[in-house]
C-alpha atoms as a PDB file:
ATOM      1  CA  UNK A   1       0.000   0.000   0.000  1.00  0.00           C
ATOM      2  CA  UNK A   2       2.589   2.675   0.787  1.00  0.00           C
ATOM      3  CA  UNK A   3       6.065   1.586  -0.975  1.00  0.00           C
ATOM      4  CA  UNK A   4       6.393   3.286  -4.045  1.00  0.00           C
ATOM      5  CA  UNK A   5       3.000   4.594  -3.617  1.00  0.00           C
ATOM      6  CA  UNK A   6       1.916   8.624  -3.352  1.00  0.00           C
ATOM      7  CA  UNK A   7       2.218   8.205   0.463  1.00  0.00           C
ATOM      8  CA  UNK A   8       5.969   7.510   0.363  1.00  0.00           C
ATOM      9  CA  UNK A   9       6.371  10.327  -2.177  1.00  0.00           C
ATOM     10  CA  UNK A  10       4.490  12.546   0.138  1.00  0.00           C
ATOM     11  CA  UNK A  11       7.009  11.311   2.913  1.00  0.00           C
ATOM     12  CA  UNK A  12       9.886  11.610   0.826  1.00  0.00           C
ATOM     13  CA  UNK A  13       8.535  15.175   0.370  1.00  0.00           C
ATOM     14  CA  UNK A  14       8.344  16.069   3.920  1.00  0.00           C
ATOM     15  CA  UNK A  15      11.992  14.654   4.304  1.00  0.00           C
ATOM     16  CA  UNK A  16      13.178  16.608   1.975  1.00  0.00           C
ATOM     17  CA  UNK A  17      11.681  20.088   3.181  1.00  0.00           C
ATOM     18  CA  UNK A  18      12.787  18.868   6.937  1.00  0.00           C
ATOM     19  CA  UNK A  19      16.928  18.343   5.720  1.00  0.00           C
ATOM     20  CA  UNK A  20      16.565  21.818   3.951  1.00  0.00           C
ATOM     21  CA  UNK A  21      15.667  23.571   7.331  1.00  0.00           C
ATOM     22  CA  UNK A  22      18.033  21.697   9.325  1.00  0.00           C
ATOM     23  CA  UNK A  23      21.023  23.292   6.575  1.00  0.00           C
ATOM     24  CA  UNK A  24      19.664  26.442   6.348  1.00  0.00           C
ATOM     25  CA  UNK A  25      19.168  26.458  10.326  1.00  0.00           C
ATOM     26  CA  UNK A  26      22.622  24.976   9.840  1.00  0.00           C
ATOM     27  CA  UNK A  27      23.755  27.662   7.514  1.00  0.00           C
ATOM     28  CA  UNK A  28      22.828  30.816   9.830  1.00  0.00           C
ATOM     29  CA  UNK A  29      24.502  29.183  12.767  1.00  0.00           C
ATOM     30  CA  UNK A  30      21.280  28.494  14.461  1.00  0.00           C
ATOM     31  CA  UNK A  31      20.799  25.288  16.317  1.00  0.00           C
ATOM     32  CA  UNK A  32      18.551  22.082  15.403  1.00  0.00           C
ATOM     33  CA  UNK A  33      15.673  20.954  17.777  1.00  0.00           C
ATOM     34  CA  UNK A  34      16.496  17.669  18.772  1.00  0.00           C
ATOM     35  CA  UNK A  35      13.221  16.907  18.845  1.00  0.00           C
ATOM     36  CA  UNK A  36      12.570  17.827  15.137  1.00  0.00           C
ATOM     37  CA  UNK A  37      15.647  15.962  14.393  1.00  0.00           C
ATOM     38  CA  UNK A  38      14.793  12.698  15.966  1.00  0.00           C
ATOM     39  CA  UNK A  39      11.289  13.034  14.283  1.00  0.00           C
ATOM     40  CA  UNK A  40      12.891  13.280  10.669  1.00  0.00           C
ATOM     41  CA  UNK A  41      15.242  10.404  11.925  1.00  0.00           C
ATOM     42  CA  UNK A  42      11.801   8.619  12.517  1.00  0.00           C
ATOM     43  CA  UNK A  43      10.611   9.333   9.183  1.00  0.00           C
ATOM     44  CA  UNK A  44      14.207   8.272   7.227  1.00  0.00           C
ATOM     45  CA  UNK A  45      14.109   5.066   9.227  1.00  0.00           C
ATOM     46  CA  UNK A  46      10.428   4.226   8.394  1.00  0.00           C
ATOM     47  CA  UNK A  47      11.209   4.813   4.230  1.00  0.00           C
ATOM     48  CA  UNK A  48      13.941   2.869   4.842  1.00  0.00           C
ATOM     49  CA  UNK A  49      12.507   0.267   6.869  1.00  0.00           C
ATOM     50  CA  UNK A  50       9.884   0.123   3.701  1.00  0.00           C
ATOM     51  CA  UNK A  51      12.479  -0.327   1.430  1.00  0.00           C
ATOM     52  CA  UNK A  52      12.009   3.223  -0.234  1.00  0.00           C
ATOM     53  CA  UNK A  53      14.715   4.782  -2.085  1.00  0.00           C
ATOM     54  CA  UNK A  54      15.400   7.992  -0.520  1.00  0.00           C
ATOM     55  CA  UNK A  55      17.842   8.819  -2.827  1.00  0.00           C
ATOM     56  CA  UNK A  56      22.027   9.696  -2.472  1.00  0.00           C
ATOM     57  CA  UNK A  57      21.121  13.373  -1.890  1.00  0.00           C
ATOM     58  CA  UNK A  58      18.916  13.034   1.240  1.00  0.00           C
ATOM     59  CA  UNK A  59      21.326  10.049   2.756  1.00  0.00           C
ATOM     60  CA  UNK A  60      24.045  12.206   2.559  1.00  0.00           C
ATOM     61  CA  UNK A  61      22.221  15.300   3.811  1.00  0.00           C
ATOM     62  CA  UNK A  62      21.188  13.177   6.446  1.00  0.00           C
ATOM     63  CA  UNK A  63      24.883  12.459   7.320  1.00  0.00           C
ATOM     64  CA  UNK A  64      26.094  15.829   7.576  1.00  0.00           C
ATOM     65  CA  UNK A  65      23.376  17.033   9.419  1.00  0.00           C
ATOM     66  CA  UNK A  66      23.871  14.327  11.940  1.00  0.00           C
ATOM     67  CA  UNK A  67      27.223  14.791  12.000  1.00  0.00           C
ATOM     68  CA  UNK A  68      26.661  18.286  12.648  1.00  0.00           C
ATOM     69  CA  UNK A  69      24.462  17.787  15.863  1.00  0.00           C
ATOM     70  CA  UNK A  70      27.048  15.665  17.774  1.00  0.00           C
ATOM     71  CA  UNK A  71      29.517  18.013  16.822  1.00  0.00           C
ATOM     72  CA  UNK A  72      27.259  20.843  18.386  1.00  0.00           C
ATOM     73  CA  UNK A  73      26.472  18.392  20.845  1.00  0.00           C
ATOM     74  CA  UNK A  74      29.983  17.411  21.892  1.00  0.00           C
ATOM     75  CA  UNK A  75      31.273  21.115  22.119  1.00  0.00           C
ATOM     76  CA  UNK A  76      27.770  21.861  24.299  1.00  0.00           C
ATOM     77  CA  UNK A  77      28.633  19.322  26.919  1.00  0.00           C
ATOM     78  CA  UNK A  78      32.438  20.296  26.844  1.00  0.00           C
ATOM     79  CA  UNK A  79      31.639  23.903  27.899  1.00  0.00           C
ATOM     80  CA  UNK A  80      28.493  23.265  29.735  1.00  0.00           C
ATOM     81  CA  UNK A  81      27.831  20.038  31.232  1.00  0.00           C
ATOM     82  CA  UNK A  82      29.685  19.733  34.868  1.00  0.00           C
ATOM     83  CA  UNK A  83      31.549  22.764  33.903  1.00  0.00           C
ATOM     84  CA  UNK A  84      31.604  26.244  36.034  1.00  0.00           C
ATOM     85  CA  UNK A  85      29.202  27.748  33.853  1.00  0.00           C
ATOM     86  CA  UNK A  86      26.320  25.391  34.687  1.00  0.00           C
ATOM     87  CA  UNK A  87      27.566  25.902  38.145  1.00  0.00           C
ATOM     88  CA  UNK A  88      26.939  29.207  38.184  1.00  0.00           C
ATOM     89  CA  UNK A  89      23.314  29.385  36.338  1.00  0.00           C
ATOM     90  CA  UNK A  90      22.602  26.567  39.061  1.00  0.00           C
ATOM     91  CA  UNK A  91      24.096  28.738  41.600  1.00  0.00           C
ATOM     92  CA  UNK A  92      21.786  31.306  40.237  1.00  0.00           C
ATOM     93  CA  UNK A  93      18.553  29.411  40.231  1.00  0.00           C
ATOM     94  CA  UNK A  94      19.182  28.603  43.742  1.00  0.00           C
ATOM     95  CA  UNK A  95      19.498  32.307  44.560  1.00  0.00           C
ATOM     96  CA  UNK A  96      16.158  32.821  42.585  1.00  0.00           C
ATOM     97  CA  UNK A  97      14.715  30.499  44.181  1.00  0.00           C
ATOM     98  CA  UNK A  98      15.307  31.403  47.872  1.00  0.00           C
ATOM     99  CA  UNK A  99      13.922  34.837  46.891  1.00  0.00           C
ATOM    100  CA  UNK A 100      10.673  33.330  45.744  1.00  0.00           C
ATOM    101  CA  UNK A 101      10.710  31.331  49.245  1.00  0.00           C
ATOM    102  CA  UNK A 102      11.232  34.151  51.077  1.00  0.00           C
ATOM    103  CA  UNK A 103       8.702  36.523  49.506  1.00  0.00           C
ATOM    104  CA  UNK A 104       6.289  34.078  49.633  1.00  0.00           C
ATOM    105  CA  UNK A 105       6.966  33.742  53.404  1.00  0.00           C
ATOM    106  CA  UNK A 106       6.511  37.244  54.023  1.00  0.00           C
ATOM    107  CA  UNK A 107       3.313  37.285  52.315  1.00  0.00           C
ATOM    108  CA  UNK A 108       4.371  39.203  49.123  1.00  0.00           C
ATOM    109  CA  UNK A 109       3.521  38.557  45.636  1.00  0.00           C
ATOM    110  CA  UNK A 110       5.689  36.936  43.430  1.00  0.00           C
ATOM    111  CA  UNK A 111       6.692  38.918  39.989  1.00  0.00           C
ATOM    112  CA  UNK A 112       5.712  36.410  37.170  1.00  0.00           C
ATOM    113  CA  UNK A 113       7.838  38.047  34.740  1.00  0.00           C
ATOM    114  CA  UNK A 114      10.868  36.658  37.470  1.00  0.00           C
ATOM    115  CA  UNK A 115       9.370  33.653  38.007  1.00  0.00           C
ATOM    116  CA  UNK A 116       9.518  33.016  34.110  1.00  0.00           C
ATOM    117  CA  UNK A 117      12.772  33.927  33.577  1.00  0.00           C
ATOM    118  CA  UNK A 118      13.924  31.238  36.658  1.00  0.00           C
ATOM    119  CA  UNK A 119      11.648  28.660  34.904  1.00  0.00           C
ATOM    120  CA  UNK A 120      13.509  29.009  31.435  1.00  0.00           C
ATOM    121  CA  UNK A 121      17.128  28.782  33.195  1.00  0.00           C
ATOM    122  CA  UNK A 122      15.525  25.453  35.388  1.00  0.00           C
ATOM    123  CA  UNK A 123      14.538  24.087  31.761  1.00  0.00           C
ATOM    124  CA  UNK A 124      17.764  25.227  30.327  1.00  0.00           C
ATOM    125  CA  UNK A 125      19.718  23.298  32.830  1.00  0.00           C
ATOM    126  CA  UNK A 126      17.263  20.514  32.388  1.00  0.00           C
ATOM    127  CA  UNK A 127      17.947  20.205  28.450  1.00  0.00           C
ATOM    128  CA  UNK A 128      21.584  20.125  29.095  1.00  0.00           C
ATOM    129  CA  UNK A 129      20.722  16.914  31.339  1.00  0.00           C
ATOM    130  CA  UNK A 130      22.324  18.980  34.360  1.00  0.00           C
ATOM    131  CA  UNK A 131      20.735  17.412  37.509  1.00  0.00           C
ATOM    132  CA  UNK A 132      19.122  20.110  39.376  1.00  0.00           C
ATOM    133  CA  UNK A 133      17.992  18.604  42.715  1.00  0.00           C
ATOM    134  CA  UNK A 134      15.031  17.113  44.247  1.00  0.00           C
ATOM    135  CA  UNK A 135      14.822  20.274  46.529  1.00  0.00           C
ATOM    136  CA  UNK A 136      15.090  22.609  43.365  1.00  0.00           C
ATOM    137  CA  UNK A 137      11.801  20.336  41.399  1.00  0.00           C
ATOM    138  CA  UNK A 138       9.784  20.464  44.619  1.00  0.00           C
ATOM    139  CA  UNK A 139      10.570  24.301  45.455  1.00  0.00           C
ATOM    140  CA  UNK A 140       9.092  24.992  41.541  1.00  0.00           C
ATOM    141  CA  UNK A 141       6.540  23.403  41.919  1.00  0.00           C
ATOM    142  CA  UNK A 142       6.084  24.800  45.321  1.00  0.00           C
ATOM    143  CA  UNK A 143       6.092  28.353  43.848  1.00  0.00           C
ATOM    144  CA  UNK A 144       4.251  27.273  41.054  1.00  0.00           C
ATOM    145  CA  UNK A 145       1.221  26.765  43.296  1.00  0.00           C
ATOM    146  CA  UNK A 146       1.750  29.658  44.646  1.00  0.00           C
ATOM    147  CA  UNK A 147       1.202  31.991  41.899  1.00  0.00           C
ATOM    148  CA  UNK A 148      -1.462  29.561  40.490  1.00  0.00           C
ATOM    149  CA  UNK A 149      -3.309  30.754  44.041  1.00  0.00           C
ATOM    150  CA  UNK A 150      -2.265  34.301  43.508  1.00  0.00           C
ATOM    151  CA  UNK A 151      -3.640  34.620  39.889  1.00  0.00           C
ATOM    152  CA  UNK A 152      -6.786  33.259  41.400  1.00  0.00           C
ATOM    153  CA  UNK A 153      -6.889  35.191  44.127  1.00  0.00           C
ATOM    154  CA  UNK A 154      -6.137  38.553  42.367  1.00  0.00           C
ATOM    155  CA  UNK A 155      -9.157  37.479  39.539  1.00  0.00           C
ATOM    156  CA  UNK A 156     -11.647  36.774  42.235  1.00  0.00           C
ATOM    157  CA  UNK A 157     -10.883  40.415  44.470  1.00  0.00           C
ATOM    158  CA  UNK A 158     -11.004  41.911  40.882  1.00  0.00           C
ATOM    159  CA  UNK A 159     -14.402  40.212  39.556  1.00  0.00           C
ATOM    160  CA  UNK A 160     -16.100  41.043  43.646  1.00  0.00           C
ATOM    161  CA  UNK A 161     -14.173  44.758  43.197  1.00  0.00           C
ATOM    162  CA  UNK A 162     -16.790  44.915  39.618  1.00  0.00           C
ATOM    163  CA  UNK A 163     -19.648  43.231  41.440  1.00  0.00           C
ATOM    164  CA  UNK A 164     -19.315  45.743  43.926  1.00  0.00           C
ATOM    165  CA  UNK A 165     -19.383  48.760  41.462  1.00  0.00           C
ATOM    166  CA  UNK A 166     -22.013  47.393  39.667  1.00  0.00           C
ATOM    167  CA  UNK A 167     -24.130  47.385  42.737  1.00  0.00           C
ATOM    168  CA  UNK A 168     -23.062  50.471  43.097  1.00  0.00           C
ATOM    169  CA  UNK A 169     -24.215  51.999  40.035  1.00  0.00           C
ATOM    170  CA  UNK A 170     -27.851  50.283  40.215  1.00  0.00           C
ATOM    171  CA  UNK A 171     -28.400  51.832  43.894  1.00  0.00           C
END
């Protein structure tokens, strides 16, 4: 049904236009989603598996761009992984962290623009496969609650605040 068939064509097609954004992403020095990568990978290795000819152009496409990602990926974990810089942006989160503890503690509201910015360095860190802690996962999700609460606390003064001035306005 699909060897040789439209489908495969239509596969080979969607190869083809994934391997010419991984070079141009390759091209402007931007990095490759793994995840887009493994899902092409997925895709060669079900044409192949079918015994579709993908051609010599999109093997050795394939190659390079491969090649290219544990290159990148190799240098990454040389300058990153166990090295001072993770360190420090670990270091970092911790500080952020306490700060969200403490505010919380004293009763004040946590900035969600902050709390963002910690949550993309925690997934950073995460990507890289750094191990951030048990203490660090249960402190963001900790927080997280938090200004889950907050948001719902702040929508509920603000929707009895127009209840009231409604009232207000029919007596």
């Amino acid at each position: 049904m699909h060897v040789g068939g439209w489908i495969t064509d239509r596969m080979r097609d969607s190869l083809q236009v994934m391997i010419d954004g991984f070079e141009k992403a390759m091209k402007e020095g931007e990095t490759i989603s793994k995840r887009a990568f493994k899902k092409a990978e997925e895709l060669y290795q079900k044409l192949l598996d079918w015994g579709v000819d993908v051609g010599e152009e999109i093997k050795e496409a394939f190659e390079r761009i491969r090649d290219e990602i544990e290159k990148n990926r190799s240098s990454l974990e040389k300058m990153h992984v166990g090295g001072w810089i993770t360190d420090r942006m670990r270091d970092s989160l911790q500080v952020m962290i306490d700060g969200f503890e403490k505010a919380m503690k004293e009763g004040k509201k946590i900035s969600e623009r902050a709390f963002k910015k910690a949550e993309e360095l925690y997934n950073k860190l995460l990507d890289w496969g750094i191990d951030v802690c048990e203490e660090i996962r249960e402190a963001f999700e900790r927080i997280r609650e938090e200004i889950e609460k907050n948001r719902a606390v702040e929508f509920w003064k603000l929707k009895t605040t127009e209840d009231k001035e409604e009232i207000e306005v029919l007596q």
